[in-house]
Protein backbone atom coordinates (compact mmCIF):
# COMPACT_ATOMS: atom_id res chain seq x y z
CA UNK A 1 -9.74 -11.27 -17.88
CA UNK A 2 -8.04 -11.82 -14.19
CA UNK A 3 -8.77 -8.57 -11.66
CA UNK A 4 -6.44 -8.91 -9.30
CA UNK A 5 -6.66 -6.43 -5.94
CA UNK A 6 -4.23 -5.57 -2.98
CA UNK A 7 -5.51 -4.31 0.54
CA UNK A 8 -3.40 -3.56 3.17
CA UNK A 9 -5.73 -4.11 7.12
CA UNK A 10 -2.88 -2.79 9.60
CA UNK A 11 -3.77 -3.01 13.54
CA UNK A 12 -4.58 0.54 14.81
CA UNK A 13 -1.62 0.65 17.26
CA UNK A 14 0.57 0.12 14.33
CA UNK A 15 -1.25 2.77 12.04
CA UNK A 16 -0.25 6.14 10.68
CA UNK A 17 -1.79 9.16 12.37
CA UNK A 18 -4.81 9.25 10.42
CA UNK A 19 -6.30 5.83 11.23
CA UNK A 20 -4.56 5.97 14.46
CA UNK A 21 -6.15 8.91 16.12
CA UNK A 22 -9.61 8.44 14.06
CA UNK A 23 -12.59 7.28 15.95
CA UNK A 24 -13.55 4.71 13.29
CA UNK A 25 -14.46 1.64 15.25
CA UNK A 26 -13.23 -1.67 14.50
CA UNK A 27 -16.96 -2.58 12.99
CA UNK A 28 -17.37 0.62 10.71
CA UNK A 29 -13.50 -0.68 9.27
CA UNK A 30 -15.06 -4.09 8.82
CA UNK A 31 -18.29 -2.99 6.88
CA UNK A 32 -15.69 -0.20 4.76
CA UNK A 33 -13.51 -2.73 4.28
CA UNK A 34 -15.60 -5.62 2.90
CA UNK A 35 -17.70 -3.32 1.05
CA UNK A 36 -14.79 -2.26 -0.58
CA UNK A 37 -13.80 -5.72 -1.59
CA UNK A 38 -17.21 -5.77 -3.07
CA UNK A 39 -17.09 -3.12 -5.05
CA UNK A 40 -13.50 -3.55 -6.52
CA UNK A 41 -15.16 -7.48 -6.99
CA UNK A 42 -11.56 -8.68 -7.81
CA UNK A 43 -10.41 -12.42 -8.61
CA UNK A 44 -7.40 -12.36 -6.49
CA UNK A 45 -7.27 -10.18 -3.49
CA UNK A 46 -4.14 -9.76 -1.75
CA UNK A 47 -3.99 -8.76 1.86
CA UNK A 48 -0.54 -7.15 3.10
CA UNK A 49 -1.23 -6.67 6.77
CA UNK A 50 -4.61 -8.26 8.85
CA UNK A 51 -5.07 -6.44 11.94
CA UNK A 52 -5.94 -9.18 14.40
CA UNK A 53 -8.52 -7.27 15.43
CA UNK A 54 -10.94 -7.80 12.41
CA UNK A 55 -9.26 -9.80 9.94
CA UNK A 56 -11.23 -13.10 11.04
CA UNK A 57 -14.66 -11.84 10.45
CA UNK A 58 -13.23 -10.42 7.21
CA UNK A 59 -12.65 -13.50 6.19
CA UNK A 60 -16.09 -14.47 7.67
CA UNK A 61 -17.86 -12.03 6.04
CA UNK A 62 -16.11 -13.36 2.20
CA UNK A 63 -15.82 -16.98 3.27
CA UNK A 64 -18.61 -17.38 0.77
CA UNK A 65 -17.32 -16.08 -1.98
CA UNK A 66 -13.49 -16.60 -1.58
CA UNK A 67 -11.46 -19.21 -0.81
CA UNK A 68 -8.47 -18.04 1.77
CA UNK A 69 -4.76 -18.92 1.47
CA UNK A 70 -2.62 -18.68 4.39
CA UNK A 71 1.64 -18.59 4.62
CA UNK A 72 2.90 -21.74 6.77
CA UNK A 73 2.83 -20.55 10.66
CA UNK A 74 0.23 -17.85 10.09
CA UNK A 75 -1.24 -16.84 13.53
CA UNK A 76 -3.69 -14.38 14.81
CA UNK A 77 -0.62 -12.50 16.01
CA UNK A 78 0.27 -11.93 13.14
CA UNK A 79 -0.24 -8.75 10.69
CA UNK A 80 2.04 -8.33 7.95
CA UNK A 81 2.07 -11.37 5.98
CA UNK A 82 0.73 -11.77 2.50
CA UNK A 83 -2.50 -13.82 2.79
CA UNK A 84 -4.33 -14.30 -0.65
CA UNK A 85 -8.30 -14.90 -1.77
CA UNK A 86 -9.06 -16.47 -4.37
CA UNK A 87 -12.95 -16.49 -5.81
CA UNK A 88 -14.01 -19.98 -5.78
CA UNK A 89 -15.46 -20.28 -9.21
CA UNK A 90 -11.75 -19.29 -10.10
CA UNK A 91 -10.22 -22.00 -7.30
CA UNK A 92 -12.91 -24.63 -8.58
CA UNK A 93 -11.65 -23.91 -12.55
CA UNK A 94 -8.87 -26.61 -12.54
CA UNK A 95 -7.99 -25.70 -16.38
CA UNK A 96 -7.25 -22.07 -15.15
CA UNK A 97 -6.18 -22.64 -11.26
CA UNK A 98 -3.84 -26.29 -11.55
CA UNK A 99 -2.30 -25.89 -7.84
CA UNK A 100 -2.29 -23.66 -5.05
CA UNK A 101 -1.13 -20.99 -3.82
CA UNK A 102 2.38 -20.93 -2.46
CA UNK A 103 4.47 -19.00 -0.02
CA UNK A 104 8.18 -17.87 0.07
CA UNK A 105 9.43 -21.06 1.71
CA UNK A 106 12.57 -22.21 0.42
CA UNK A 107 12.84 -18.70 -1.34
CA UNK A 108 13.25 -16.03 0.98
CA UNK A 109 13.97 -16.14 5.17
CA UNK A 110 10.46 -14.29 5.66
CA UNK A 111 8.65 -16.33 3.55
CA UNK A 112 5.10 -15.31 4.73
CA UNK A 113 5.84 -12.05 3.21
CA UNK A 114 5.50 -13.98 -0.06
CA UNK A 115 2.77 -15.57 -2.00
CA UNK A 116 2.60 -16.38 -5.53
CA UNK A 117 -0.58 -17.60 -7.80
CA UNK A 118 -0.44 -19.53 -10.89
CA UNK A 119 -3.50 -18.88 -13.30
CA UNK A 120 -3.52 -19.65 -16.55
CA UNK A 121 -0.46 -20.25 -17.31
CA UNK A 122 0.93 -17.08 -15.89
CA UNK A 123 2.39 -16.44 -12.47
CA UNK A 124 1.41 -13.71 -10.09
CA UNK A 125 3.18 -12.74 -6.95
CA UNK A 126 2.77 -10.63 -4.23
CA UNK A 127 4.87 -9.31 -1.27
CA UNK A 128 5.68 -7.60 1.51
CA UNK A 129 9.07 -6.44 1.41
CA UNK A 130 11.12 -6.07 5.09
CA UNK A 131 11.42 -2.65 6.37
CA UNK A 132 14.97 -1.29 4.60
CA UNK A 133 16.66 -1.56 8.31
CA UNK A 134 15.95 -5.77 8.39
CA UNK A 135 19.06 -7.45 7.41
CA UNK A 136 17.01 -9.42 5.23
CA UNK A 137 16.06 -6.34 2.79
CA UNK A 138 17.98 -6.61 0.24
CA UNK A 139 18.09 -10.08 -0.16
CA UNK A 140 14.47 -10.20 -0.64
CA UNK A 141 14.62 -7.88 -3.17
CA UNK A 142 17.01 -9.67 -4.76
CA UNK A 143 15.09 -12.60 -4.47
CA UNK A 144 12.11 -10.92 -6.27
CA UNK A 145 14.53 -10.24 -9.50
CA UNK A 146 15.18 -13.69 -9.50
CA UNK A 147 11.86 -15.66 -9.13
CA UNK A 148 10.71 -13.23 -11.42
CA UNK A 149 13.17 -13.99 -13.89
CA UNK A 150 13.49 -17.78 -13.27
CA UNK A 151 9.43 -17.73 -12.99
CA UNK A 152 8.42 -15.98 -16.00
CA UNK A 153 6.06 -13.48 -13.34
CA UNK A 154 3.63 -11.48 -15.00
CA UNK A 155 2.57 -9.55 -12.57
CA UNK A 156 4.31 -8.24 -8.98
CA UNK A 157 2.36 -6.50 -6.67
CA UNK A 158 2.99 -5.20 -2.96
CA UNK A 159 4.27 -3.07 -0.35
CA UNK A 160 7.64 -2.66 -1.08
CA UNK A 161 9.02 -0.30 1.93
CA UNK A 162 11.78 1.41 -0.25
CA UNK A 163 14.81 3.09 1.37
CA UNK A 164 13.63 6.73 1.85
CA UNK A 165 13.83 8.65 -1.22
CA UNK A 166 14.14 6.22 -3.40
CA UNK A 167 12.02 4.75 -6.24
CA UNK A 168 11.41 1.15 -7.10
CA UNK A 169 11.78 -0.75 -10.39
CA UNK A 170 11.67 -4.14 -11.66
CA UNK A 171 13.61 -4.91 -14.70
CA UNK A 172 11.51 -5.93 -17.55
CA UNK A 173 8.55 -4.57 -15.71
CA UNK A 174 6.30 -1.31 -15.93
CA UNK A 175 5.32 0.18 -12.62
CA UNK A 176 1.02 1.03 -13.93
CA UNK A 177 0.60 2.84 -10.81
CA UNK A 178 0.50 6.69 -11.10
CA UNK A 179 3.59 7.81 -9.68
CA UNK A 180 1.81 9.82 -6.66
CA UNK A 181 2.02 9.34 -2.68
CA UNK A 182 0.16 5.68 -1.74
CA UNK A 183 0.03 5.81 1.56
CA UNK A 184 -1.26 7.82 4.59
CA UNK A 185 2.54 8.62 5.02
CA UNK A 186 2.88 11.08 1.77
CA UNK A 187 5.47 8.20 -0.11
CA UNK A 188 5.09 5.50 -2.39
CA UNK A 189 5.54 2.22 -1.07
CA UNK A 190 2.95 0.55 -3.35
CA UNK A 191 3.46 -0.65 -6.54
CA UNK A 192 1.95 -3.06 -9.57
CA UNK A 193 4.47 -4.13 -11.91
CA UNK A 194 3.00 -5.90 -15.18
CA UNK A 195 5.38 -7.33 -17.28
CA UNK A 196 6.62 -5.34 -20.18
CA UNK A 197 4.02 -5.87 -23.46
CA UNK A 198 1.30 -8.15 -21.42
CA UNK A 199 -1.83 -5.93 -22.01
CA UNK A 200 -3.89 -4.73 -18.83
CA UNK A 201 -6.62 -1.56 -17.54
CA UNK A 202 -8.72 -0.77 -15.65
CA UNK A 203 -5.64 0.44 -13.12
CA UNK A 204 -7.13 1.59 -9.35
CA UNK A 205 -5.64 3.90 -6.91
CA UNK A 206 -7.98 4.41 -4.46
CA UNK A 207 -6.92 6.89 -1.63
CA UNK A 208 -10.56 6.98 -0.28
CA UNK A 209 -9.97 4.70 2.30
CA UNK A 210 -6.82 6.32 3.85
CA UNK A 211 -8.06 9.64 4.12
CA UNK A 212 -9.97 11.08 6.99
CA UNK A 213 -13.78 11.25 6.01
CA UNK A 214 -16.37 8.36 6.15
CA UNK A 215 -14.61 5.60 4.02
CA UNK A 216 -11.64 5.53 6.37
CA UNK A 217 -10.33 2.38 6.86
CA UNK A 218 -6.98 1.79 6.36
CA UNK A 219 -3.33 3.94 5.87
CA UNK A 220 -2.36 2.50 2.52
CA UNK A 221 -4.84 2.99 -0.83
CA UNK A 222 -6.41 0.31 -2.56
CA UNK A 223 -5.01 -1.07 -5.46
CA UNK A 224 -6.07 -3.19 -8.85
CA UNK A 225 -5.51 -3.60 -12.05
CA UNK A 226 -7.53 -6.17 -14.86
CA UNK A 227 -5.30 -8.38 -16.97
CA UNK A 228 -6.79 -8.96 -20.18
């Protein structure tokens, strides 16, 4: 079994509405956000933005438990780059975990919008698409197609920032999400593709913690799914 989670941590300034104008405090996001993470207890988390704000005491707070992965250049300033966290009796498991894990250098021109996992065997790879204005945007898509292709990927996961009104899809690849808004922003613009036959459950869509009430932390849902 391999539980692997995405969380998106965007800065408040760069939030929808909902997070933005809350009066959630940087600490109560910390303590929603990590207890979260507890709850979901995934193998592989995938972050998709770190606000700067509280991202280093998140990883504080799980240093414990999870070994952290960062894209080449990563900075404080930063906040939407794909950093992975990997449990460390996973990390520590060389038979399951044989190298780390690696960014979208020499793939893709934004390459710390990339990470990819190998474990057991299989590859897993997350992203975090350009916005559909970015020059780069459909490169990196095409890019995805590719290493998923050359790669043999199992899973994709991410925020994929599709073109409004448009849907996603990933040859080869079923989308396990429901098919409903995930984000503060009433669109889609999350999405879990497992390969086509490779068995899974135990899918999660959890819109708790982008809604207004007392587990808002956050403008995207959290999202995981156990590979079995």
């Amino acid at each position: 079994m391999l539980k692997v989670m995405t969380v998106n941590v965007p800065p408040m300034t760069k939030s929808g509405s909902v997070l933005r104008e809350s009066q959630v405090s940087d600490k109560q996001r910390l303590n929603l956000l990590v207890a979260k993470i507890q709850s979901v207890d995934a193998e592989i988390i995938f972050f998709l933005e770190e606000d700067p704000a509280i991202f280093e005491e998140v990883v504080a707070r799980l240093s414990g438990e999870y070994a952290f992965y960062y894209p080449q250049g990563f900075t404080r300033s930063w906040y939407a780059g794909v950093v992975v966290a990997i449990k460390k009796t996973l990390v520590n498991d060389h038979a399951r975990l044989s190298e780390a894990p690696r960014d979208g250098t020499g793939i893709v021109s934004k390459s710390g919008k990339w990470q990819s996992v190998m474990v057991d065997g299989e590859v897993i790879l997350a992203v975090h698409c350009p916005q559909p204005n970015d020059p780069d945007y459909a490169d990196f898509r095409r890019k995805i197609n590719q290493f998923s292709r050359d790669k043999a990927v199992t899973l994709v996961a991410g925020d994929w920032n599709p073109q409004a009104g448009t849907q996603v899809s990933l040859a080869d690849f079923q989308d396990v999400l429901p098919t409903d808004s995930t984000t503060a922003f009433d669109t889609k613009l999350d999405y879990i593709f497992v390969r086509r036959g490779r068995k899974y459950q135990h899918v999660l869509l959890d819109k708790t913690c982008m809604t207004m009430g007392d587990n808002l932390f956050s403008d995207h849902a959290v999202t995981s799914v156990e590979l079995n």
